[in-house]
Protein backbone atom coordinates (compact mmCIF):
# COMPACT_ATOMS: atom_id res chain seq x y z
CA UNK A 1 7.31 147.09 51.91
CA UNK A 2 4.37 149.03 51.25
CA UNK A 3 3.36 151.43 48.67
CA UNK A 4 1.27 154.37 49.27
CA UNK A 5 2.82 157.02 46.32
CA UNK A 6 2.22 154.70 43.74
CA UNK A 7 5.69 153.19 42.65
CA UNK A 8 6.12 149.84 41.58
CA UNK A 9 7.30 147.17 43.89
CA UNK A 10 10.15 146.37 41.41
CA UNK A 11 11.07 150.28 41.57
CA UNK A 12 10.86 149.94 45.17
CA UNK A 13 13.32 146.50 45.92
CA UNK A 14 15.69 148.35 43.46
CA UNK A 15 16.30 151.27 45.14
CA UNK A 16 16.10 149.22 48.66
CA UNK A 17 18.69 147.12 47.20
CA UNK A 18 21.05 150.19 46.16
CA UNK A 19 20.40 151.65 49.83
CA UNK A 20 21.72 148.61 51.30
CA UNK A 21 24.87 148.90 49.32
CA UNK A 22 25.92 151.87 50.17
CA UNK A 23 24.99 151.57 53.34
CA UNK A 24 27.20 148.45 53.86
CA UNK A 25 30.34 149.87 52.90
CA UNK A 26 30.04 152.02 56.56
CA UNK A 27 27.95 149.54 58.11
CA UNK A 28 26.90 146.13 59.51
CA UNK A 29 22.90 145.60 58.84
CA UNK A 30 20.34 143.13 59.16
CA UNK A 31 18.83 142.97 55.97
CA UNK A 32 16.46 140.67 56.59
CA UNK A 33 14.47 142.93 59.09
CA UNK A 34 15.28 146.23 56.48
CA UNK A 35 11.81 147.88 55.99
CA UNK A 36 11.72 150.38 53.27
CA UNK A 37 8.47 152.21 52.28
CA UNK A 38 7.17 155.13 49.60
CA UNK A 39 4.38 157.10 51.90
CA UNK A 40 2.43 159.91 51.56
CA UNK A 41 2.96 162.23 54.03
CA UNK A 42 -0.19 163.78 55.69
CA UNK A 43 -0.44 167.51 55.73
CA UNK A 44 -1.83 169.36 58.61
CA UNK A 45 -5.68 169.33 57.32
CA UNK A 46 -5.68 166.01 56.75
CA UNK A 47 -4.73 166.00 53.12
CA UNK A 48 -1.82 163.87 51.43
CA UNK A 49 1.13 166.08 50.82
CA UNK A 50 4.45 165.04 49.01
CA UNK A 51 5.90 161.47 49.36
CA UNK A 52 7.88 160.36 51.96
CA UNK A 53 10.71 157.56 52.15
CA UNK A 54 11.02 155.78 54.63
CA UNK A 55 13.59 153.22 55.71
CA UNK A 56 13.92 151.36 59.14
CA UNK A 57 17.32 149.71 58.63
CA UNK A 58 18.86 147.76 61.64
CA UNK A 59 22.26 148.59 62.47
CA UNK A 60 24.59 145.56 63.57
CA UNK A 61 27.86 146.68 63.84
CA UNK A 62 29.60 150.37 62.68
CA UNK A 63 32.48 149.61 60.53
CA UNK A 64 34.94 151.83 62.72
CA UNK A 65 37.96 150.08 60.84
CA UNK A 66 36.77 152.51 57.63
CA UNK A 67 36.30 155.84 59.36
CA UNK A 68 39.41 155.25 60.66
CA UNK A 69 40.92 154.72 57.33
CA UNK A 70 39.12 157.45 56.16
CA UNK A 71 40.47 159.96 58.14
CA UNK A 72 44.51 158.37 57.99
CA UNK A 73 43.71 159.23 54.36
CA UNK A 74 42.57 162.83 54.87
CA UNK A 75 45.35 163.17 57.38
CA UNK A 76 47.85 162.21 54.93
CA UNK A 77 46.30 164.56 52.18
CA UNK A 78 46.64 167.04 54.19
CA UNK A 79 50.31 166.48 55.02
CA UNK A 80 51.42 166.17 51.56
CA UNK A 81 49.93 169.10 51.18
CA UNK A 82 51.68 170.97 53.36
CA UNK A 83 54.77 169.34 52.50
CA UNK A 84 54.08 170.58 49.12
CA UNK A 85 53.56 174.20 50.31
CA UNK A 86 56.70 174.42 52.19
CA UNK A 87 58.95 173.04 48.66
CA UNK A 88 57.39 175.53 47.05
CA UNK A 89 58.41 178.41 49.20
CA UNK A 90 61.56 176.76 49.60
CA UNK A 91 62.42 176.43 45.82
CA UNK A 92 61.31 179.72 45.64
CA UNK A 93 63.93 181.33 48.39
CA UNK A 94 66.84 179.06 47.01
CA UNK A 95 65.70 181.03 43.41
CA UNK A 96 66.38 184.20 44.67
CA UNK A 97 69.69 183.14 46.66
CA UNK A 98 71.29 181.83 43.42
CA UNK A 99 69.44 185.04 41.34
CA UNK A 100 72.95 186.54 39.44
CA UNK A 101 73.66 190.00 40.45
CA UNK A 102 72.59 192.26 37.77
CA UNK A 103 76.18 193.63 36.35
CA UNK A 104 74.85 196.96 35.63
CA UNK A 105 73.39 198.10 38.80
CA UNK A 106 77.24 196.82 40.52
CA UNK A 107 78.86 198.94 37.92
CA UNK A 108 77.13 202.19 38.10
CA UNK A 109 77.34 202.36 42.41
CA UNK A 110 81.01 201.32 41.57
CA UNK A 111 81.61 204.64 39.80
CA UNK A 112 79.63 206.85 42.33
């Protein structure tokens, strides 16, 4: 690891360290060849400009098993969903079938 925007090689590991984690729960890495720097990034006239991160982070194996389950989930949200959509107009048609007929407006066309 280097550091070229000034930050602390204990800030540094840390955040490596919370990169990695994340990173695991999609992915397979090698985190003994993980190289994570803080650079400066060189403007066009030679200047430093903001810093940069950068991370080289060997990928073994994508963790297909959890995109998979990821979308199963979304699929099922997105049924219940609809499930839900179609009780509600349902409920709502069965209202008006069992709606009592309003006695008054029977009794007045009954006398026209």
């Amino acid at each position: 690891m280097q550091d070229r925007a000034n930050v602390s090689a204990d800030f540094l590991e840390l955040m490596k360290q919370e990169i990695i984690e994340v990173i695991k729960k999609y992915i397979e890495v090698d985190e003994t060849s993980i190289d994570v720097r803080m650079t400066n990034k060189q403007n066009d006239d030679g200047t430093n400009g903001a810093p940069a991160l950068y991370a080289n982070i060997p990928i073994l194996n994508i963790k297909d098993d959890i995109v998979r389950e990821k979308n199963k989930e979304q699929e099922i949200k997105k049924e219940e969903n609809n499930n839900e959509g179609e009780k509600i107009e349902n409920n709502e048609e069965t209202k008006e079938e069992n709606e009592p007929i309003n006695e008054e407006n029977t009794e007045t066309s009954n006398n026209n």
